[in-house]
C-alpha atoms as a PDB file:
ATOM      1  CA  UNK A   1       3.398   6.431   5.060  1.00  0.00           C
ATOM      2  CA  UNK A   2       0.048   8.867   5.302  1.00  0.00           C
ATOM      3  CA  UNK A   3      -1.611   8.093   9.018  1.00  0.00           C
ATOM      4  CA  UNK A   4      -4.562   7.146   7.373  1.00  0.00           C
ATOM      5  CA  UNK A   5      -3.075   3.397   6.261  1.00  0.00           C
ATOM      6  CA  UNK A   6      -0.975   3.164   9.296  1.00  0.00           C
ATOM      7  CA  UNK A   7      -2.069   0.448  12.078  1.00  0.00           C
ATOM      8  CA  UNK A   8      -4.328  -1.035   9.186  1.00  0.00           C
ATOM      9  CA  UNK A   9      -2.844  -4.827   7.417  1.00  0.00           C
ATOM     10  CA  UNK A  10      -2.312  -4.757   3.914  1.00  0.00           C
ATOM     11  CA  UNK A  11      -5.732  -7.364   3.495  1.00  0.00           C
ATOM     12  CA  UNK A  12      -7.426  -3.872   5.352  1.00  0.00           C
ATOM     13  CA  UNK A  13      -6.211  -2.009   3.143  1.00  0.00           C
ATOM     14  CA  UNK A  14      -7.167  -4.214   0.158  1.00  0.00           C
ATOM     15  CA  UNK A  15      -4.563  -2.095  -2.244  1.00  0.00           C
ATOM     16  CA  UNK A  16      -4.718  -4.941  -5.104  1.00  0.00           C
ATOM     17  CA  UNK A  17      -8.886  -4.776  -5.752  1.00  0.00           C
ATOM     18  CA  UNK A  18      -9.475  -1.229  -4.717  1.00  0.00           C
ATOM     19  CA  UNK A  19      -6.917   0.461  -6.585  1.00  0.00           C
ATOM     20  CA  UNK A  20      -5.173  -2.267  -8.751  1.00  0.00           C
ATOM     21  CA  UNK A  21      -1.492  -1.908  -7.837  1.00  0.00           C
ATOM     22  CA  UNK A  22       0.153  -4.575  -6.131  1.00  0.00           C
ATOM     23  CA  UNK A  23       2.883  -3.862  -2.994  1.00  0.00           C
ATOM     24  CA  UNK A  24       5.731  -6.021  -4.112  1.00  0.00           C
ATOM     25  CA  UNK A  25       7.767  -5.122  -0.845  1.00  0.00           C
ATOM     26  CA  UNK A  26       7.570  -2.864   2.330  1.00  0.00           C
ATOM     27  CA  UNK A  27      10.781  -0.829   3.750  1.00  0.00           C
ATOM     28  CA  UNK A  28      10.783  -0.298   7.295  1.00  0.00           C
ATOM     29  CA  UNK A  29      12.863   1.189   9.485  1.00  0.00           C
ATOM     30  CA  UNK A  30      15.056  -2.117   9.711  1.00  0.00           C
ATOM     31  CA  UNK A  31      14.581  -4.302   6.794  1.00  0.00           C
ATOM     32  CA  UNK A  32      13.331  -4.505   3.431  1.00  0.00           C
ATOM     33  CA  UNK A  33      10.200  -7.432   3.455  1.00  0.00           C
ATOM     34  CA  UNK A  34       9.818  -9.040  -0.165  1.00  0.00           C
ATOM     35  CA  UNK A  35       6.239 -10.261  -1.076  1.00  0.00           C
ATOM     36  CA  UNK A  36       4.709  -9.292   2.333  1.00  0.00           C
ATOM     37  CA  UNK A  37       2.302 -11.368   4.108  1.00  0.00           C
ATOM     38  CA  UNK A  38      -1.272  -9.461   3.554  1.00  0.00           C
ATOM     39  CA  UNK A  39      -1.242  -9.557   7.510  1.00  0.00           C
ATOM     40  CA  UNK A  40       1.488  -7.587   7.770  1.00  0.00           C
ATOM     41  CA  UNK A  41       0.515  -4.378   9.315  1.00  0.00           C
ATOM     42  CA  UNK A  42       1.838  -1.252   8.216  1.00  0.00           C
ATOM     43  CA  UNK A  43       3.515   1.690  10.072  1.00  0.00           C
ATOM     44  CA  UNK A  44       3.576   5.390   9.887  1.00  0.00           C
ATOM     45  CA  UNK A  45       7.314   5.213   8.114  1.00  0.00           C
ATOM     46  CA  UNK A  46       7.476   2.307   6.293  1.00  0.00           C
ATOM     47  CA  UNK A  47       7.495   2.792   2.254  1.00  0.00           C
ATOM     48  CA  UNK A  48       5.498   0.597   0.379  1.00  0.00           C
ATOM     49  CA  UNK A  49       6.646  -0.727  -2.989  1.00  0.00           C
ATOM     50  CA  UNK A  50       3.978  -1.347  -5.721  1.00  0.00           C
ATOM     51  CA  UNK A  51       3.419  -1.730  -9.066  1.00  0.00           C
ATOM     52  CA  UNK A  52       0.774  -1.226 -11.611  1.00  0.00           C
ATOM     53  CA  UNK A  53       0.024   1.854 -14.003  1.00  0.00           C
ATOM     54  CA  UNK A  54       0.942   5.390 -13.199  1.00  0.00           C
ATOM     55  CA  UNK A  55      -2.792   6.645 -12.771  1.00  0.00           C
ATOM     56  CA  UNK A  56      -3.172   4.266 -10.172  1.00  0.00           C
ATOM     57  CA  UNK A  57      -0.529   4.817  -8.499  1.00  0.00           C
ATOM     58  CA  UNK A  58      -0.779   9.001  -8.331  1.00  0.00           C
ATOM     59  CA  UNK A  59      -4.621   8.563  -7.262  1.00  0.00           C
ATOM     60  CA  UNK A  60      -3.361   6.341  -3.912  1.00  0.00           C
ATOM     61  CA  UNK A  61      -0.766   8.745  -3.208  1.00  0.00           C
ATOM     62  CA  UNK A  62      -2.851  11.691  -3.644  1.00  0.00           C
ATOM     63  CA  UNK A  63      -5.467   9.564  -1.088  1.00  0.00           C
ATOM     64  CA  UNK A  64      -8.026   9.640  -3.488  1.00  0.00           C
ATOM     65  CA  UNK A  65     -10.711   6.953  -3.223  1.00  0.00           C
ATOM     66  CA  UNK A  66     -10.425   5.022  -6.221  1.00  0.00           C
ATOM     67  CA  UNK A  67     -13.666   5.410  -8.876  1.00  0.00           C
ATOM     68  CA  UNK A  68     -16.588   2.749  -8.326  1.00  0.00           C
ATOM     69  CA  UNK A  69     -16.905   0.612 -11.186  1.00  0.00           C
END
């Protein structure tokens, strides 16, 4: 996970409105957490599982800011 959304809670991060993908589940280190609470904070290694269209999806892994509407 890039530093920049680690320490921050999924509702920080607001994934769904600011880039349209939805995180179906987060891996961590010791478990794999289905539908995760948007208070659930994320850590430098977890992997975040998310769906939505492949645009979206390469412009928040390339840490882009996603285009103002």
């Amino acid at each position: 996970m890039p530093s920049r959304l680690a320490g921050k809670s999924l509702r920080e991060l607001d994934i769904r409105a600011r880039y349209h993908l939805s995180v179906i589940a987060i891996r961590t280190r010791e478990e794999i957490s289905v539908n995760p609470s948007p208070d659930q904070i994320i850590k430098e290694n977890d992997v975040l599982l998310m769906i939505g269209e492949n645009a979206c999806l390469k412009q928040f892994a390339d840490g882009k800011e996603p285009a103002k509407v």
